[in-house]
Protein backbone atom coordinates (compact mmCIF):
# COMPACT_ATOMS: atom_id res chain seq x y z
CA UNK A 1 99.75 115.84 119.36
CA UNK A 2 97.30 114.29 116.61
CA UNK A 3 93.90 116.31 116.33
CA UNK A 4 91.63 114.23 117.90
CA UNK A 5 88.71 116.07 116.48
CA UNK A 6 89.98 115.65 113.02
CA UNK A 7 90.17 111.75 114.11
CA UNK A 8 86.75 111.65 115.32
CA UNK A 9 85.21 113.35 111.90
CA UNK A 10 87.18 111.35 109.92
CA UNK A 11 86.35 108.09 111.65
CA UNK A 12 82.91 109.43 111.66
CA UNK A 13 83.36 110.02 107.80
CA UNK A 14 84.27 105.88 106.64
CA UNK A 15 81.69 104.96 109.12
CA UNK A 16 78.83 106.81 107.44
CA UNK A 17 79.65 105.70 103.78
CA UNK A 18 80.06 102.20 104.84
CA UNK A 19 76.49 101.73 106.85
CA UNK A 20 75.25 104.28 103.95
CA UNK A 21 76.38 101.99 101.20
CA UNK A 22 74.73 99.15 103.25
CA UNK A 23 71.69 100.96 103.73
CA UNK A 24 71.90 101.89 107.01
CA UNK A 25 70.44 105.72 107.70
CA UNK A 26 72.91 107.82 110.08
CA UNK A 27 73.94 111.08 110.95
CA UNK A 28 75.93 112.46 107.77
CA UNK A 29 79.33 113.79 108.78
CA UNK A 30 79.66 118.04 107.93
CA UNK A 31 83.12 118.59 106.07
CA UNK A 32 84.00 122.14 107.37
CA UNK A 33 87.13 123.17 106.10
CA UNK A 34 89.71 120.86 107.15
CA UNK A 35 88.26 118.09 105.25
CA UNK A 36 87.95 120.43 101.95
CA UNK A 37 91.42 121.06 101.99
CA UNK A 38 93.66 118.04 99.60
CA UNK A 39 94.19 114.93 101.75
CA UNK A 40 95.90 111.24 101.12
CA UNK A 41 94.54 108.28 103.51
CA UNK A 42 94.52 105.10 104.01
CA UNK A 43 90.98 103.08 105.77
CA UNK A 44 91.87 100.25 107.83
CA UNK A 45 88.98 97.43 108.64
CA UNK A 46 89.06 95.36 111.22
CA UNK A 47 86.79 92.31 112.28
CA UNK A 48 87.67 91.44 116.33
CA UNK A 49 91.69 91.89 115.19
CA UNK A 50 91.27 90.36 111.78
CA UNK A 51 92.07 92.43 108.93
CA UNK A 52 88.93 92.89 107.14
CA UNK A 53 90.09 95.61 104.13
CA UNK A 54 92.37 98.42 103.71
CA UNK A 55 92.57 100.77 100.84
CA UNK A 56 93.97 104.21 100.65
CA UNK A 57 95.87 106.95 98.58
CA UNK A 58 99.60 107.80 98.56
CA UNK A 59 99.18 111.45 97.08
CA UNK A 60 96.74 114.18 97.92
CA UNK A 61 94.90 114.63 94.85
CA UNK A 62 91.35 115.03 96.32
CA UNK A 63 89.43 116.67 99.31
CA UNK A 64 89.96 115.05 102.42
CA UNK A 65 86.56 113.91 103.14
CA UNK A 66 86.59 112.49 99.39
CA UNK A 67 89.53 110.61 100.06
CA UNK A 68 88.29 108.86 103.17
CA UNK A 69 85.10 108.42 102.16
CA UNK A 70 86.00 106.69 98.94
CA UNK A 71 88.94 104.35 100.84
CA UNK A 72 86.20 103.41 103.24
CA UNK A 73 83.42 102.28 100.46
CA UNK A 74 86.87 100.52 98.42
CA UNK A 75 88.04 98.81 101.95
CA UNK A 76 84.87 97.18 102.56
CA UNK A 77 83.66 96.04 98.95
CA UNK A 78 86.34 96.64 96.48
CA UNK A 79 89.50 95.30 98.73
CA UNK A 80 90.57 92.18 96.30
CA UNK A 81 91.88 90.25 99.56
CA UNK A 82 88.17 90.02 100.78
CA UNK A 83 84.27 89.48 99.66
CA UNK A 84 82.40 92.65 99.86
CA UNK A 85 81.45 93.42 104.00
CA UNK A 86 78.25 92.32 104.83
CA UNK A 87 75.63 93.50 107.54
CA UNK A 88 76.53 91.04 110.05
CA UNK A 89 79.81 92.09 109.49
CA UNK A 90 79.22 95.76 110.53
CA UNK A 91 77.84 95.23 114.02
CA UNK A 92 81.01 94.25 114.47
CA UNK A 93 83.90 96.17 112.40
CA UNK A 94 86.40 98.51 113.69
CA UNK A 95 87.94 101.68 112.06
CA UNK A 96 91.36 102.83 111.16
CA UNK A 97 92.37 106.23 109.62
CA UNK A 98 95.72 106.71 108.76
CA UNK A 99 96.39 110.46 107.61
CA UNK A 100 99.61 110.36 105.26
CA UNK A 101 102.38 112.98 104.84
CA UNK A 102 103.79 113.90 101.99
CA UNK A 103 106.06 111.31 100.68
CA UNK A 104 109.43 111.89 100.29
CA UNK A 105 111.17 110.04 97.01
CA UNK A 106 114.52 109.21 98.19
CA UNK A 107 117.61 107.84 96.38
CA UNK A 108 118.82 104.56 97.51
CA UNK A 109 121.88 103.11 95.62
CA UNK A 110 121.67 99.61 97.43
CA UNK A 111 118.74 97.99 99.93
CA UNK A 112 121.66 98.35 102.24
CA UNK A 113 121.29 102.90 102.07
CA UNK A 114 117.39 102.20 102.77
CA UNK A 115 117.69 100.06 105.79
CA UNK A 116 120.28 102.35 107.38
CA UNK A 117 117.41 105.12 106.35
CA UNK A 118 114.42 103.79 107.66
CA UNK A 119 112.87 104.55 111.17
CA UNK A 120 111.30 101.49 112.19
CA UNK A 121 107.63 102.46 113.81
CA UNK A 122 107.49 105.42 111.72
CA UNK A 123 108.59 105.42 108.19
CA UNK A 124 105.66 104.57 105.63
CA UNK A 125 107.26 102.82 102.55
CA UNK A 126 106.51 102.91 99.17
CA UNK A 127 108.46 101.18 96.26
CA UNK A 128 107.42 101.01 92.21
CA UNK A 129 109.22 100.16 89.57
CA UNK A 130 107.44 99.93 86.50
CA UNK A 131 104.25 97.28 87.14
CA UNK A 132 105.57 96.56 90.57
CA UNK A 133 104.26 98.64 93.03
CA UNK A 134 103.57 98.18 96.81
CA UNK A 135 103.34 100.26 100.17
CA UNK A 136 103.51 99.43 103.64
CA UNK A 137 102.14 101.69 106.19
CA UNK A 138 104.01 102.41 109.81
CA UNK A 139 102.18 99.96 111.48
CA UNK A 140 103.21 96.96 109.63
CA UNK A 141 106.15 97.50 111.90
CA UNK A 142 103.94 95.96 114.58
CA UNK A 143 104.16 92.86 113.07
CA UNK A 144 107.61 93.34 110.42
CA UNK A 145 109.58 94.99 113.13
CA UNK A 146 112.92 93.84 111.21
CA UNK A 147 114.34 96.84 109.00
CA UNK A 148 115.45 94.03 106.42
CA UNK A 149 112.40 91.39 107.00
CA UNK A 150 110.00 94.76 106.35
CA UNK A 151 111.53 95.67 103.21
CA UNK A 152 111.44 91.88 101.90
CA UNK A 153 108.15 91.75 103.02
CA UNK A 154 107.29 94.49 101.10
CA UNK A 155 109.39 93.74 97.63
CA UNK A 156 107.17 90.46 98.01
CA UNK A 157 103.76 92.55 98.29
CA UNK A 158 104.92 94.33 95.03
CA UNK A 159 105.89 91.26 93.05
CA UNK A 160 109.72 91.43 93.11
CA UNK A 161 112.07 88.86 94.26
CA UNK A 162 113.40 88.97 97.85
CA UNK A 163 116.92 89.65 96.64
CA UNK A 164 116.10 92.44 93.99
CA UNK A 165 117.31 95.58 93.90
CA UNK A 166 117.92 98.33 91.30
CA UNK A 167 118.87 102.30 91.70
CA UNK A 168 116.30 102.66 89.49
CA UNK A 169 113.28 101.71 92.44
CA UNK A 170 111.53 104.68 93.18
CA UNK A 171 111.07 104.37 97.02
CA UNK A 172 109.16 106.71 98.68
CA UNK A 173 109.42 107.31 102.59
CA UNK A 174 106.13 109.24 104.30
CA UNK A 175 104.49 108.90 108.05
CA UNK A 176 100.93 109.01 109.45
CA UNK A 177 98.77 110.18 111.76
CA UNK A 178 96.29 107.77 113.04
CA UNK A 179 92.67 107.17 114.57
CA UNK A 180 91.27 104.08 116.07
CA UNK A 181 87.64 104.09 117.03
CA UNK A 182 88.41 102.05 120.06
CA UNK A 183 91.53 104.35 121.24
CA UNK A 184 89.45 107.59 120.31
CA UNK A 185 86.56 106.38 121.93
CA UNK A 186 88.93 105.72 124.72
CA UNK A 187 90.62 109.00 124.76
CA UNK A 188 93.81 107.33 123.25
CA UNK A 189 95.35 108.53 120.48
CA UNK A 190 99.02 107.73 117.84
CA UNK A 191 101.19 108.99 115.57
């Protein structure tokens, strides 16, 4: 059962740094010490159900309430895909922390080992080879719910032909815990 009060000062956490950044004045967050501790995230933004930004870390190499903070100020003004968020934008924006695992490296032979592997719904995926790097969190299963269409998806993120593989790719497999301000706010909550 995720922590839902973890959720809730996370969430609370991105939300403060973005309207901060913007110059909005609200309540800062307190990091006690589960958000000292090392933590890897990922902070989803979303605009009605339009992805506005996501940005996150695949290792814990940082305090928790680091980690999201900085994700949240990189997802709304740094995320490549997007122009910085604006005010107007704000009012309206909706909040997504994902709270990785460790990854696991694996060792995959052929594509065909990894999609006999994967779990779809839950595995995270991360591949890099050299330059070409690229990550998919669980819930791009919502929309890439084929094992094989997910992992070409992904190969394409990272810059590598559909058809590529190598025993050489590092792939690394990890899950998530998740908060979304409307489930939280709801009293829903996912893994």
């Amino acid at each position: 059962m995720p922590d839902d009060h973890l959720g809730r000062r996370l969430l609370a956490v991105a939300r403060h740094a973005i309207a901060e950044r913007l110059g909005l004045a609200q309540a800062d967050p307190q990091a006690d010490a589960a958000l000292r501790r090392p933590g890897a995230s990922f902070v989803t933004l979303l605009c009605g159900e339009a992805l506005r930004g996501c940005i996150g870390s695949l290792k814990a190499t940082r305090a928790l309430v680091i980690d999201v903070r900085e994700n949240a100020l990189a997802a709304a003004f740094r995320d490549p895909r997007f122009p910085p968020l604006s005010l107007t934008e704000f009012a309206l924006l909706s909040i997504e922390v994902s709270l990785l695992s460790r990854p696991e490296p694996g060792f995959f032979a052929t594509e065909a080992e990894l999609l006999a592997r994967l779990v779809p719904g839950v595995d995270g995926v991360a591949l890099e080879l050299g330059e070409y790097r690229a990550t998919f969190l669980p819930q791009v299963w919502e929309t890439l719910p084929d094992p094989r269409g997910f992992v070409a998806a992904l190969k394409a993120k990272a810059g590598l032909p559909e058809g590529f593989w190598s025993p050489r790719l590092n792939v690394s497999l990890y899950r998530v815990t998740k908060w979304k301000e409307s489930e939280i706010l709801s009293g829903e909550t996912s893994s």
